[in-house]
Structure formats: C-alpha cells, structure tokens
PDB file of N, CA and C in Angstrom:
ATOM      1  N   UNK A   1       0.846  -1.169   0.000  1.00  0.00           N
ATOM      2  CA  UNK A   1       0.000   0.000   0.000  1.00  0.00           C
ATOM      3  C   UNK A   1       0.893   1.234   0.000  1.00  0.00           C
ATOM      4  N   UNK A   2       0.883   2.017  -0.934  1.00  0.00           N
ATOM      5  CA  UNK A   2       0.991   3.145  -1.110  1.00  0.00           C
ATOM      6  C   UNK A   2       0.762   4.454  -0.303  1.00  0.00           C
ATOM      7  N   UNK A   3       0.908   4.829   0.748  1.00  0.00           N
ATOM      8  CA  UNK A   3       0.622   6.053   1.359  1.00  0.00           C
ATOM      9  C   UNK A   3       1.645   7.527   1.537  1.00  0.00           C
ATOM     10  N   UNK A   4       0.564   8.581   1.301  1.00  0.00           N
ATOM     11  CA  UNK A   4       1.878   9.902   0.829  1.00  0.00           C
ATOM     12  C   UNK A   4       1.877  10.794   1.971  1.00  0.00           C
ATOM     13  N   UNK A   5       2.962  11.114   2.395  1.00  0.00           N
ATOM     14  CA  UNK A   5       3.204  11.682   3.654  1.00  0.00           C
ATOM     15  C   UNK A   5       2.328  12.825   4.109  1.00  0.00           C
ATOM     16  N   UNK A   6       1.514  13.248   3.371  1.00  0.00           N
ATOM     17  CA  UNK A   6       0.265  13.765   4.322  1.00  0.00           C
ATOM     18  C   UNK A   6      -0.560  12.970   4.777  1.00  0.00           C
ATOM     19  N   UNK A   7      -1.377  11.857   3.600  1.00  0.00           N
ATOM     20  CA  UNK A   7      -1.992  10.658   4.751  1.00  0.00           C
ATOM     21  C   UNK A   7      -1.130  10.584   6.029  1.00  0.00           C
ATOM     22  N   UNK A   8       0.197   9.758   6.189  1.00  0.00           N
ATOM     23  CA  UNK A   8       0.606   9.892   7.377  1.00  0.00           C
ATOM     24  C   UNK A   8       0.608  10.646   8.085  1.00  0.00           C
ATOM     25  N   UNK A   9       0.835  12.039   7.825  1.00  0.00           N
ATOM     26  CA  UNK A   9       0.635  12.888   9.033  1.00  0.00           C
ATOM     27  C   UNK A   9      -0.760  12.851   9.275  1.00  0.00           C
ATOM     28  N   UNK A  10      -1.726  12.839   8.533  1.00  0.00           N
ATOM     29  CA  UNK A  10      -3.571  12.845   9.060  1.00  0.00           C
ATOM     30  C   UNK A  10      -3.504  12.011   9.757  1.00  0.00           C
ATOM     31  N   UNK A  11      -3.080  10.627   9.754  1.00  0.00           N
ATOM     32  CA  UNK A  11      -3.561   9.065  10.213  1.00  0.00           C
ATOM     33  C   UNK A  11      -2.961   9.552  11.660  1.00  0.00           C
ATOM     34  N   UNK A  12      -1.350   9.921  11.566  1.00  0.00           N
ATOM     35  CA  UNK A  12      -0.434  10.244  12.768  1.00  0.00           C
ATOM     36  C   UNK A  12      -1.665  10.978  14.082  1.00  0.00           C
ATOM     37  N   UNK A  13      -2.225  12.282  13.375  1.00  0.00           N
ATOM     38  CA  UNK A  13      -2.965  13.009  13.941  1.00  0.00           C
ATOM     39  C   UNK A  13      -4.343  11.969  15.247  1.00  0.00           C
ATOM     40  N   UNK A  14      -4.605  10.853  14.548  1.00  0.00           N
ATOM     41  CA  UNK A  14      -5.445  10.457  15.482  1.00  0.00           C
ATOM     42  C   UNK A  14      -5.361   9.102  15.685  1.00  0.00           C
ATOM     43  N   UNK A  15      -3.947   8.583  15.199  1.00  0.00           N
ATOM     44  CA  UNK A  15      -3.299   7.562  16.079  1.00  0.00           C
ATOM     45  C   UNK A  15      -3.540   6.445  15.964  1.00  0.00           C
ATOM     46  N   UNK A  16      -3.607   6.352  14.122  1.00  0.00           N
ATOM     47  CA  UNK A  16      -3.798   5.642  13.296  1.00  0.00           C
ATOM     48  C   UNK A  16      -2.208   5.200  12.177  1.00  0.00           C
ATOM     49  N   UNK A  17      -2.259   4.200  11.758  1.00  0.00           N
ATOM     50  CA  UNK A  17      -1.061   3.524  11.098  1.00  0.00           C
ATOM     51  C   UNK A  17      -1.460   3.429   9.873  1.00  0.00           C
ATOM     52  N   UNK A  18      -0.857   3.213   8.799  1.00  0.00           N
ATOM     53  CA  UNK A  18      -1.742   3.144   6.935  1.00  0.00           C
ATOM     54  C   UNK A  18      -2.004   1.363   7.017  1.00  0.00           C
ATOM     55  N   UNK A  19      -1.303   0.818   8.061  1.00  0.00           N
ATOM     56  CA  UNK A  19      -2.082  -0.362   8.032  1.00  0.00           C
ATOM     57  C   UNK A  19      -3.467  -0.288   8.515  1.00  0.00           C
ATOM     58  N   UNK A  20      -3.456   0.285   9.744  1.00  0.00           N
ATOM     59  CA  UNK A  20      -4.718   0.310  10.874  1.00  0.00           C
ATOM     60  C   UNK A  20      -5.940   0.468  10.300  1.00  0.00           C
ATOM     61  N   UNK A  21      -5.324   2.044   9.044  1.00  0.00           N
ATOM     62  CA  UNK A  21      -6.483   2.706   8.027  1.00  0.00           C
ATOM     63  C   UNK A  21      -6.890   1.242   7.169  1.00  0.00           C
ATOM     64  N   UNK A  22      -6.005   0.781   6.324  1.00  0.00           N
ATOM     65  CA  UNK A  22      -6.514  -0.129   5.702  1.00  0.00           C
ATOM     66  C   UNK A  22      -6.785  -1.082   6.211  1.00  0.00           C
ATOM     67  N   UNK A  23      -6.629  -1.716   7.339  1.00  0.00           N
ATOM     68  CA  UNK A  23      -7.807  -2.891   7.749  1.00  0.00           C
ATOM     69  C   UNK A  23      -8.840  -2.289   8.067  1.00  0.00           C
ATOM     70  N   UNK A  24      -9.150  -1.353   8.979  1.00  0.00           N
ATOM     71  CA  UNK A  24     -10.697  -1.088   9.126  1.00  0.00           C
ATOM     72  C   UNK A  24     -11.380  -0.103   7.728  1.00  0.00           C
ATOM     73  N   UNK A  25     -10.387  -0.090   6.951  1.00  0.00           N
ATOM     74  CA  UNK A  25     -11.525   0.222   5.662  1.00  0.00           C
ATOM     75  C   UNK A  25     -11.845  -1.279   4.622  1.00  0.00           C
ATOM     76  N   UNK A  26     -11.091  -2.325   4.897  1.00  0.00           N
ATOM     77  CA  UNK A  26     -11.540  -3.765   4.537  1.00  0.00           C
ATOM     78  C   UNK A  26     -12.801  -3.970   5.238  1.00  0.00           C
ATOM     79  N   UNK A  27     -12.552  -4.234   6.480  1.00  0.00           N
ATOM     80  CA  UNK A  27     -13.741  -4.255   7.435  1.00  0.00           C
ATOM     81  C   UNK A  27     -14.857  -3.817   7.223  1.00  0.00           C
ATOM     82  N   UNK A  28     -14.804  -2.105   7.186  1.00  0.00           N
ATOM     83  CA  UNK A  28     -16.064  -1.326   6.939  1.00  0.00           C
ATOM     84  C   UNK A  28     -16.455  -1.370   5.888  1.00  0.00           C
ATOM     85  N   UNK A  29     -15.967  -2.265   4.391  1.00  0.00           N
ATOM     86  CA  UNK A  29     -16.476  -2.540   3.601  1.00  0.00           C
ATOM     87  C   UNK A  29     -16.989  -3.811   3.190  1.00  0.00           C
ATOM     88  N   UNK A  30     -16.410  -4.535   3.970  1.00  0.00           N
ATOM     89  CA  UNK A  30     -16.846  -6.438   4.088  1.00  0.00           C
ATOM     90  C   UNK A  30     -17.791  -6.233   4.651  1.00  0.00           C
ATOM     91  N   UNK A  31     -19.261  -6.956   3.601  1.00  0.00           N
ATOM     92  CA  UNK A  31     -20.805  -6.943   4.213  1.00  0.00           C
ATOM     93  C   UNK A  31     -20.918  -8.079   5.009  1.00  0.00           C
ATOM     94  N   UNK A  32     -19.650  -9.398   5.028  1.00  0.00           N
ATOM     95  CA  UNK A  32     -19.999 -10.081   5.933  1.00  0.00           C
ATOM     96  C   UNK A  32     -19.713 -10.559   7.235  1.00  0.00           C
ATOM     97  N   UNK A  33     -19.007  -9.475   7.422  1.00  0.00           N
ATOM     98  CA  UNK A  33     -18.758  -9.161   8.627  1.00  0.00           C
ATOM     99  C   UNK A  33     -19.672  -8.735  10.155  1.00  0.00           C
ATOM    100  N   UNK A  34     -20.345  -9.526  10.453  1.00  0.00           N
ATOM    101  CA  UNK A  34     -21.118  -9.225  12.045  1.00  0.00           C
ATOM    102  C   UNK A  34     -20.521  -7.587  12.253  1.00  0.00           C
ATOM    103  N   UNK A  35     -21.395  -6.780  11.995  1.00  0.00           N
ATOM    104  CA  UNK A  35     -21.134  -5.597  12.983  1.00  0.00           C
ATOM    105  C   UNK A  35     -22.608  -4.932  13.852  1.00  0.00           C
ATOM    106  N   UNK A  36     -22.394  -4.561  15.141  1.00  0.00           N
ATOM    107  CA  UNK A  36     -23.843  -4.383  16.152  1.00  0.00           C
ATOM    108  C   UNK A  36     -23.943  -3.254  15.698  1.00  0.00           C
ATOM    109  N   UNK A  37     -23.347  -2.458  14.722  1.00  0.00           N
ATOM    110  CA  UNK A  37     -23.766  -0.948  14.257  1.00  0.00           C
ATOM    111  C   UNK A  37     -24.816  -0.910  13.110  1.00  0.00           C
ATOM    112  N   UNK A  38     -25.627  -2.331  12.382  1.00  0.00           N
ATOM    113  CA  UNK A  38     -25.990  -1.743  11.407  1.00  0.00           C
ATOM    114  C   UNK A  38     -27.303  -2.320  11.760  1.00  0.00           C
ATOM    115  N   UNK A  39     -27.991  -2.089  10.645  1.00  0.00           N
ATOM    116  CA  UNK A  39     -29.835  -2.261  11.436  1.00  0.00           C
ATOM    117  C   UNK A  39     -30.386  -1.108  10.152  1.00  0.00           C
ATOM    118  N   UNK A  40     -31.680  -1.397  10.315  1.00  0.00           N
ATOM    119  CA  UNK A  40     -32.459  -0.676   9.741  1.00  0.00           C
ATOM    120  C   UNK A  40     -32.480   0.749  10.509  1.00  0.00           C
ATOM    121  N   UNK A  41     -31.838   1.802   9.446  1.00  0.00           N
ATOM    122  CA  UNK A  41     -31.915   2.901   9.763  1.00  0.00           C
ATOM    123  C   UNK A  41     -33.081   4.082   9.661  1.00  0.00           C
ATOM    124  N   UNK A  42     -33.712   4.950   9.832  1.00  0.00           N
ATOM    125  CA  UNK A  42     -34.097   6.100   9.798  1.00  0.00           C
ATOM    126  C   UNK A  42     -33.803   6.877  10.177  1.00  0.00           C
ATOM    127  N   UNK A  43     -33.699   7.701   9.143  1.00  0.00           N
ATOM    128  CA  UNK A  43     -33.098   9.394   9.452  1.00  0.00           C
ATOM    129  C   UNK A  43     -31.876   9.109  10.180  1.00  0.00           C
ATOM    130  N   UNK A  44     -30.901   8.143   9.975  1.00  0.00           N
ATOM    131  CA  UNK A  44     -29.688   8.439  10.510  1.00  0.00           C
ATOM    132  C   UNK A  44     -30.232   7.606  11.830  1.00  0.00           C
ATOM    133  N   UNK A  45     -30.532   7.506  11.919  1.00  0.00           N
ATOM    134  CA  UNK A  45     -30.743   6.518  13.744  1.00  0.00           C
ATOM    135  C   UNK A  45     -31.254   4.987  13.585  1.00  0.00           C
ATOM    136  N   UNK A  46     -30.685   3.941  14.195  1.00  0.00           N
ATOM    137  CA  UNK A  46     -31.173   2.714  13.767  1.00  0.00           C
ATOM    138  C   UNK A  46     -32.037   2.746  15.156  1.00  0.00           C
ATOM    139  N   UNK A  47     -32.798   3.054  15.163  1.00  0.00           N
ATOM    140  CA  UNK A  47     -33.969   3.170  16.011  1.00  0.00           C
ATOM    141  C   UNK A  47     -34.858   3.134  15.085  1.00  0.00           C
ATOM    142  N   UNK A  48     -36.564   3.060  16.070  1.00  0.00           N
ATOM    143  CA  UNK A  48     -37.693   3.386  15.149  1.00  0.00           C
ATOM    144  C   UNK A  48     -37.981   4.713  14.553  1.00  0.00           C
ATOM    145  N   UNK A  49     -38.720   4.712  13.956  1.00  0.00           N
ATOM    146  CA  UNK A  49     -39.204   5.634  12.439  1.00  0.00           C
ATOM    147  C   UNK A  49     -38.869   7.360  13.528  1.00  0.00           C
ATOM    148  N   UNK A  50     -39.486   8.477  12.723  1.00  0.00           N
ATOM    149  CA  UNK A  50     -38.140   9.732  12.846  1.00  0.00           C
ATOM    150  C   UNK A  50     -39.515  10.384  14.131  1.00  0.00           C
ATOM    151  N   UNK A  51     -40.631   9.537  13.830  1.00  0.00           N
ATOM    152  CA  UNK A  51     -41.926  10.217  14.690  1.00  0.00           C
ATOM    153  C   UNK A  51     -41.905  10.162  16.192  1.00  0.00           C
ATOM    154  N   UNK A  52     -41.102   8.923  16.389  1.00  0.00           N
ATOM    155  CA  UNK A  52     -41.147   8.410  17.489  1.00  0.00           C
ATOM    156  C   UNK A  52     -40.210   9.571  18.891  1.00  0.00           C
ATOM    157  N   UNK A  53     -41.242   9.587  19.793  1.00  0.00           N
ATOM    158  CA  UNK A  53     -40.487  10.555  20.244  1.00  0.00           C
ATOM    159  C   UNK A  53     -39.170  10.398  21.127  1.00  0.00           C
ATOM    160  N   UNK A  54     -37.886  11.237  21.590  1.00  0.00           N
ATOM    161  CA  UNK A  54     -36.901  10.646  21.740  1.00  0.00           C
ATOM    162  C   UNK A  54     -36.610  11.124  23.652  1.00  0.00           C
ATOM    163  N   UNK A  55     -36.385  10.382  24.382  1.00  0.00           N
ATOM    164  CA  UNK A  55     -36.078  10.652  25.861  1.00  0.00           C
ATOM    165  C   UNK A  55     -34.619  11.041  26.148  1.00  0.00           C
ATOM    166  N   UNK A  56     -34.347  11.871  27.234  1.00  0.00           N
ATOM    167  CA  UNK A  56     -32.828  11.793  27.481  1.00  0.00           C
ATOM    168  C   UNK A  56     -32.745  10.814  28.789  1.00  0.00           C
ATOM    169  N   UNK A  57     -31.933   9.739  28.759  1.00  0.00           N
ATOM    170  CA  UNK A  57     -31.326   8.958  29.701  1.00  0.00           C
ATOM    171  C   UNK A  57     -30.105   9.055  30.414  1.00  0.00           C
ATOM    172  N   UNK A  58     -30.604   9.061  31.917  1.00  0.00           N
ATOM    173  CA  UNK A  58     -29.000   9.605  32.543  1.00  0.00           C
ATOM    174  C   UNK A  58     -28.570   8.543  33.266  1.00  0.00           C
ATOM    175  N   UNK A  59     -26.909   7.712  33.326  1.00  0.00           N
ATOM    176  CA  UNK A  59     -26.519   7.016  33.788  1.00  0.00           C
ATOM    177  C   UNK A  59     -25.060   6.731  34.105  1.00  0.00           C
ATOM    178  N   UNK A  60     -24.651   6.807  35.379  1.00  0.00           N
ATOM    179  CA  UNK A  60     -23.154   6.371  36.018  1.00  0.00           C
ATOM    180  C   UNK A  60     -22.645   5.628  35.591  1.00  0.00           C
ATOM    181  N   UNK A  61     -21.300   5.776  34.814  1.00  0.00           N
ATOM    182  CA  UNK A  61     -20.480   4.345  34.577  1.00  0.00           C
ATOM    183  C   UNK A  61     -19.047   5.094  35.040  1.00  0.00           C
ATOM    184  N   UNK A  62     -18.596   3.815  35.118  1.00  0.00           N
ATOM    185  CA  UNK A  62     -16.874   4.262  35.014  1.00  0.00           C
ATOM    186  C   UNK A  62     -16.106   4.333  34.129  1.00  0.00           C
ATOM    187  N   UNK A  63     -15.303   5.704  34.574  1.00  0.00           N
ATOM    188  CA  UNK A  63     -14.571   6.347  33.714  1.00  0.00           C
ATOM    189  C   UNK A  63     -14.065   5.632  32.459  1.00  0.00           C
ATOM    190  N   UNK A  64     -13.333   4.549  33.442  1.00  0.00           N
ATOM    191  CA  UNK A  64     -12.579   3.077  31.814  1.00  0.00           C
ATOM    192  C   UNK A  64     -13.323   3.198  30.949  1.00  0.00           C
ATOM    193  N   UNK A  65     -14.615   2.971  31.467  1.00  0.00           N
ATOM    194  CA  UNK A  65     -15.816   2.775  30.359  1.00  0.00           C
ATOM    195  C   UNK A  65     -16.036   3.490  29.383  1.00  0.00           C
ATOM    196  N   UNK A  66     -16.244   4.279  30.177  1.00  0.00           N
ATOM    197  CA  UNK A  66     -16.679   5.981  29.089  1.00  0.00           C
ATOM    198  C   UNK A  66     -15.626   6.244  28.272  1.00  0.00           C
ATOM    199  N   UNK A  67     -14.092   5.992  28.126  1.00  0.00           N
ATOM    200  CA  UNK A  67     -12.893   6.376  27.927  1.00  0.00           C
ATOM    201  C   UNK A  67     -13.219   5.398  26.344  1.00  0.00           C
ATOM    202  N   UNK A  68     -13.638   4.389  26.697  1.00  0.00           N
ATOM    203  CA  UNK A  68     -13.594   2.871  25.932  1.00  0.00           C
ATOM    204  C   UNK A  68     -14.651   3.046  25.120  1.00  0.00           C
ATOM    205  N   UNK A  69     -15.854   3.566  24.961  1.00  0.00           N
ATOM    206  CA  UNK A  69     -17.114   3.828  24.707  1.00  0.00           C
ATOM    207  C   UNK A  69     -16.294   4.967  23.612  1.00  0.00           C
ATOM    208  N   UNK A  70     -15.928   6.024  24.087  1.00  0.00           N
ATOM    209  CA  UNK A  70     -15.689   7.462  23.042  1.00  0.00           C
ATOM    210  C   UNK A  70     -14.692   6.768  22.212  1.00  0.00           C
ATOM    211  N   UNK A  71     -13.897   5.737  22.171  1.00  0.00           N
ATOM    212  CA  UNK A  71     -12.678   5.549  21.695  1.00  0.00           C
ATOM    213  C   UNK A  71     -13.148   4.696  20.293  1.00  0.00           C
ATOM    214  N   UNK A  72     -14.485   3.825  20.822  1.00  0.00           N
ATOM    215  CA  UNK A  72     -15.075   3.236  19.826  1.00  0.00           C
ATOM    216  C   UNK A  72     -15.883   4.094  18.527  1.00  0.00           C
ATOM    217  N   UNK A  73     -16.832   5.092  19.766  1.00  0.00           N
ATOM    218  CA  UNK A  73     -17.481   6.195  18.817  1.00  0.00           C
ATOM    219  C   UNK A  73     -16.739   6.935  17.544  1.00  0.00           C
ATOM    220  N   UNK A  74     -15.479   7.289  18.047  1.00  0.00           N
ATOM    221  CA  UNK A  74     -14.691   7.849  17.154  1.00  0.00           C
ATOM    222  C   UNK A  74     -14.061   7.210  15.969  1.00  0.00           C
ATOM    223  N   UNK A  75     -13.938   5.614  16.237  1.00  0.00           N
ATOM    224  CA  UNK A  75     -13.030   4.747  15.236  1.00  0.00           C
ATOM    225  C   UNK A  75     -14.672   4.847  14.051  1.00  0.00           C
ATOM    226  N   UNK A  76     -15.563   4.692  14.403  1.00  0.00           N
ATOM    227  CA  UNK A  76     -17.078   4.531  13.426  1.00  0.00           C
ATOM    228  C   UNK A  76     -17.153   5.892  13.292  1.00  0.00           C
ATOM    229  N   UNK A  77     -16.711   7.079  13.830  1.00  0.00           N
ATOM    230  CA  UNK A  77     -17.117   8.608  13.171  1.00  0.00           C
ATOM    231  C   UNK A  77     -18.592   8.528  13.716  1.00  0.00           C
ATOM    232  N   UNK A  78     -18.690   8.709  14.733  1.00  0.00           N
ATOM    233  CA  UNK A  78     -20.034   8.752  15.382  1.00  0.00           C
ATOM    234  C   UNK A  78     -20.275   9.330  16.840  1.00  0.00           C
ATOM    235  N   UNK A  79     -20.787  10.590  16.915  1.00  0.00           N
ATOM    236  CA  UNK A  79     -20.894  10.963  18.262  1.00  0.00           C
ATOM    237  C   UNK A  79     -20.976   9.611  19.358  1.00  0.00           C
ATOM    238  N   UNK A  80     -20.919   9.952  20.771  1.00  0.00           N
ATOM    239  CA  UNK A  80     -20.678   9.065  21.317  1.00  0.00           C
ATOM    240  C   UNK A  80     -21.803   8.697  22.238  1.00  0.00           C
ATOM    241  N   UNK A  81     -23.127   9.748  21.755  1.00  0.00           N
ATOM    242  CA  UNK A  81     -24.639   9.356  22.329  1.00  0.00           C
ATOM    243  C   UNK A  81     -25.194   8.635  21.214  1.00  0.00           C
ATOM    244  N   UNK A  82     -24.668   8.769  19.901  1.00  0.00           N
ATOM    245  CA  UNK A  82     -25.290   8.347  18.242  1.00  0.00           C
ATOM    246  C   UNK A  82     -24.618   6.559  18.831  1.00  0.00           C
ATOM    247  N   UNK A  83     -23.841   6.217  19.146  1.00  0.00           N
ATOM    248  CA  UNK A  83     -22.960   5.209  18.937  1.00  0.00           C
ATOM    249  C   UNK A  83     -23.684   4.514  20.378  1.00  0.00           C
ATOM    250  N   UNK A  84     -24.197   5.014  21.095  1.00  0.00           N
ATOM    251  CA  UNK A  84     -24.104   4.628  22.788  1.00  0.00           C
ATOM    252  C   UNK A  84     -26.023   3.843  22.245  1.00  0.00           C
ATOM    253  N   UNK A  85     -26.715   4.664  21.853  1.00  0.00           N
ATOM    254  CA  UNK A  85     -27.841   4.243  21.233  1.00  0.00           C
ATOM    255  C   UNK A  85     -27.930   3.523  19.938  1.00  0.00           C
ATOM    256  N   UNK A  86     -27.135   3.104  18.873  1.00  0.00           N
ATOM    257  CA  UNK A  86     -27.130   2.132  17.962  1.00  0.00           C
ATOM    258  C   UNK A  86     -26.524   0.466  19.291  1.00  0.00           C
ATOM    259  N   UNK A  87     -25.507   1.347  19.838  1.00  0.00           N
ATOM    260  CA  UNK A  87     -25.794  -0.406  20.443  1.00  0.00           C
ATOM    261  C   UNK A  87     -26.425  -0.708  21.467  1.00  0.00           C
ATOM    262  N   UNK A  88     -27.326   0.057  22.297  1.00  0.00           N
ATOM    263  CA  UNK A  88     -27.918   0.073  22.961  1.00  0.00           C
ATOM    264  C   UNK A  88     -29.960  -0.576  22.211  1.00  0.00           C
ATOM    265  N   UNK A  89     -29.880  -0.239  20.854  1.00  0.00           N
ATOM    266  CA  UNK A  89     -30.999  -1.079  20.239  1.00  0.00           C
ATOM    267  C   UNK A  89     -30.826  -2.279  19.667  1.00  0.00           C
ATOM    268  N   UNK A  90     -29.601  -2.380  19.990  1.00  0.00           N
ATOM    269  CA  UNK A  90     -29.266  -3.895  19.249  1.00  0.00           C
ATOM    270  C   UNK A  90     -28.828  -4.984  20.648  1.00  0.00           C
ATOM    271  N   UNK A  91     -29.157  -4.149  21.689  1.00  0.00           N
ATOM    272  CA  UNK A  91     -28.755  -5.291  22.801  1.00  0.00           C
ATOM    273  C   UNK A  91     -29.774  -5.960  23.331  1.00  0.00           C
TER     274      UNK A  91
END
C-alpha cells in the first residue's frame, strides 16, 4: 500500500497507522462481517421511524468505560450518544 506523507501525518494526527487505516476500511467494507452498528436505519438513527419521540437517559459508569465507549465512537465517526444508542438497540 501506497501512502503519501500527508496521509501519514492525518492518520499520525489520530493515532492511526496506513495499516490500521486499511484494515478497518476492509472491514467497513466487508458486508460479511457481524457488525452491532448496522440495522435498519431512519433518518440516521437505527432506532424506530423519525416520529417516534426521543427521551434523554442519565446514567453512572466508570470512567474506563466511558474512555472505551468514546474511543469506539470515534473509530465509526459517530458521536458518542449516536454510537451509545445504535448499540444500545441492538442489545
């Protein structure tokens, strides 16, 4: 693989390798791959339809967690309430 020293510095930036990039862009393009992120979407939310009305939920975890949770959100490009509720409808 081919990569030109600005990719590296972008990838560098968030602590990513041109391997790292290219396996999880294999990944995110292999349909047969089990992933708990996908589901029937609307409007961007794999929840039900866009009518349905939406609650805010408040809940304690530990820090590890939360640290581990944003770390995931970010590798999918997904806020980390967008990401906390796609797997939270698939559990």
């Amino acid at each position: 693989m081919s990569v030109s020293r600005r990719d590296e510095e972008l990838l560098a930036l968030v602590g990513m390798t041109p391997e790292q990039a290219e396996r999880d862009a294999r990944e995110a393009e292999d349909e047969t791959i089990p992933d708990p992120l996908d589901g029937r979407v609307h409007y961007g939310l794999h929840l039900g339809p866009a009518d349905e009305r939406m609650v805010t939920v408040s809940l304690r975890i530990p820090k590890s967690d939360l640290d581990r949770i944003t770390a995931q959100a970010r590798r999918y490009h997904l806020s980390r309430s967008e990401y906390m509720r796609r797997r939270l409808a698939s559990a």
